[in-house]
C-alpha atoms as a PDB file:
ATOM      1  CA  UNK A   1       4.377  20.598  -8.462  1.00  0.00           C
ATOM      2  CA  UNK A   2       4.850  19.313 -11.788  1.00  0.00           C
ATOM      3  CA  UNK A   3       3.015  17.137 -14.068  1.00  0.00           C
ATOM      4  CA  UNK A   4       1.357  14.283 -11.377  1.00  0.00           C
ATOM      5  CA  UNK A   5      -0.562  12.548 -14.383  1.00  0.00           C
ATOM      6  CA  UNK A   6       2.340  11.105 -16.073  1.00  0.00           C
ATOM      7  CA  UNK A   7       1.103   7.822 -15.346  1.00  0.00           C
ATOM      8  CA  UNK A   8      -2.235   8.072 -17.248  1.00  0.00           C
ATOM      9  CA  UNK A   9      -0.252   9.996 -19.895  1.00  0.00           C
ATOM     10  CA  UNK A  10       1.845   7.181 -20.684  1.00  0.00           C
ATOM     11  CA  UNK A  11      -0.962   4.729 -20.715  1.00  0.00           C
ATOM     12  CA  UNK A  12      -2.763   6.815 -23.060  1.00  0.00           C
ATOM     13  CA  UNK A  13       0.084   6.549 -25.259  1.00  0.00           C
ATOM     14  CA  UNK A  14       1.148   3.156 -24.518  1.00  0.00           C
ATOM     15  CA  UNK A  15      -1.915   1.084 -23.583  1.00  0.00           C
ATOM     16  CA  UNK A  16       0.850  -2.606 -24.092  1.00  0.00           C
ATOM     17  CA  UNK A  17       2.330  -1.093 -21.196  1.00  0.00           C
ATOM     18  CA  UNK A  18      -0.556  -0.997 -18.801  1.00  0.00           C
ATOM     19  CA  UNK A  19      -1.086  -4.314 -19.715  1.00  0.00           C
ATOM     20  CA  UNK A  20       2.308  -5.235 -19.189  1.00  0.00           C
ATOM     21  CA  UNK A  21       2.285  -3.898 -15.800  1.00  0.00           C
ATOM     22  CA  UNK A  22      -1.034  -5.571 -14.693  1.00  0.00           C
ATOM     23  CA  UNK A  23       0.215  -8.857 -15.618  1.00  0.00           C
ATOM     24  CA  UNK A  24       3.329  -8.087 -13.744  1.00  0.00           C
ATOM     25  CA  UNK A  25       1.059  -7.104 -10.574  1.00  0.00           C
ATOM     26  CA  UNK A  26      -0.909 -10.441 -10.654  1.00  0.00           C
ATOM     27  CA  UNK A  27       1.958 -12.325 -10.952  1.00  0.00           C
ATOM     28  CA  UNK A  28       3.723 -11.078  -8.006  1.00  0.00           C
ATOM     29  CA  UNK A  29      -0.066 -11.173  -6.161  1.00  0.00           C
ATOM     30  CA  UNK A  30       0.119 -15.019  -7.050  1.00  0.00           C
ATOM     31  CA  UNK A  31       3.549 -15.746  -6.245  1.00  0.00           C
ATOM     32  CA  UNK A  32       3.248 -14.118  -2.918  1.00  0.00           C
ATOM     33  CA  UNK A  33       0.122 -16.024  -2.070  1.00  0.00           C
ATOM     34  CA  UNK A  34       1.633 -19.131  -2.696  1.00  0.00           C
ATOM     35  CA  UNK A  35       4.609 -18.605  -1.291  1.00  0.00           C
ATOM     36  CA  UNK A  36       2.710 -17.109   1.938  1.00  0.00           C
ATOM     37  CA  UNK A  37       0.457 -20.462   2.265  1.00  0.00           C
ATOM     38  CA  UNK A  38       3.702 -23.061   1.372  1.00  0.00           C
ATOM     39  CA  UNK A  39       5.362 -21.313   4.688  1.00  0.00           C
ATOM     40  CA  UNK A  40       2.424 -21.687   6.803  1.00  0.00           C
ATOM     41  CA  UNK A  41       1.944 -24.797   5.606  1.00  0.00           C
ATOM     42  CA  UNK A  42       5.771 -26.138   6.165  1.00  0.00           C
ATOM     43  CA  UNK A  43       5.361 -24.387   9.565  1.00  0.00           C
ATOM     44  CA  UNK A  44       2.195 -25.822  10.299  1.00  0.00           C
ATOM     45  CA  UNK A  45       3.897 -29.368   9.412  1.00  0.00           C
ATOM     46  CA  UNK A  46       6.475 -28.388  11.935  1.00  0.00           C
ATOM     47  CA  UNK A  47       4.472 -27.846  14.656  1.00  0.00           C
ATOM     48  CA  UNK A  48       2.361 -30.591  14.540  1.00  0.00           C
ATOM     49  CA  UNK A  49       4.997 -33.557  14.702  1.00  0.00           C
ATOM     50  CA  UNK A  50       4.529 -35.788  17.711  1.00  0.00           C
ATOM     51  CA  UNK A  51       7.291 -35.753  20.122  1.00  0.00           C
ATOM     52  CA  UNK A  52       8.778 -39.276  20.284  1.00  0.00           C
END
């Protein structure tokens, strides 16, 4: 099965890493949030024009 802590290993050994990867995880969290709420809000925006 091998070794299925390698993870944890290397964040023992490297705790910059971990870090570097959580900060990379909010980020993208963030982004995709906004990006998620800008689209409904553009479609939203869309929607709601009055016809004319």
């Amino acid at each position: 099965m091998g070794n299925t802590l390698w993870f944890i290993t290397i964040l023992q050994e490297k705790p910059w890493l971990g870090f570097l990867i959580g900060l990379c995880f909010m980020a993208v969290m963030f982004l995709s949030k906004n990006l998620i709420v800008y689209l409904y809000s553009r479609n939203q925006e869309k929607n709601n024009k009055p016809l004319e």
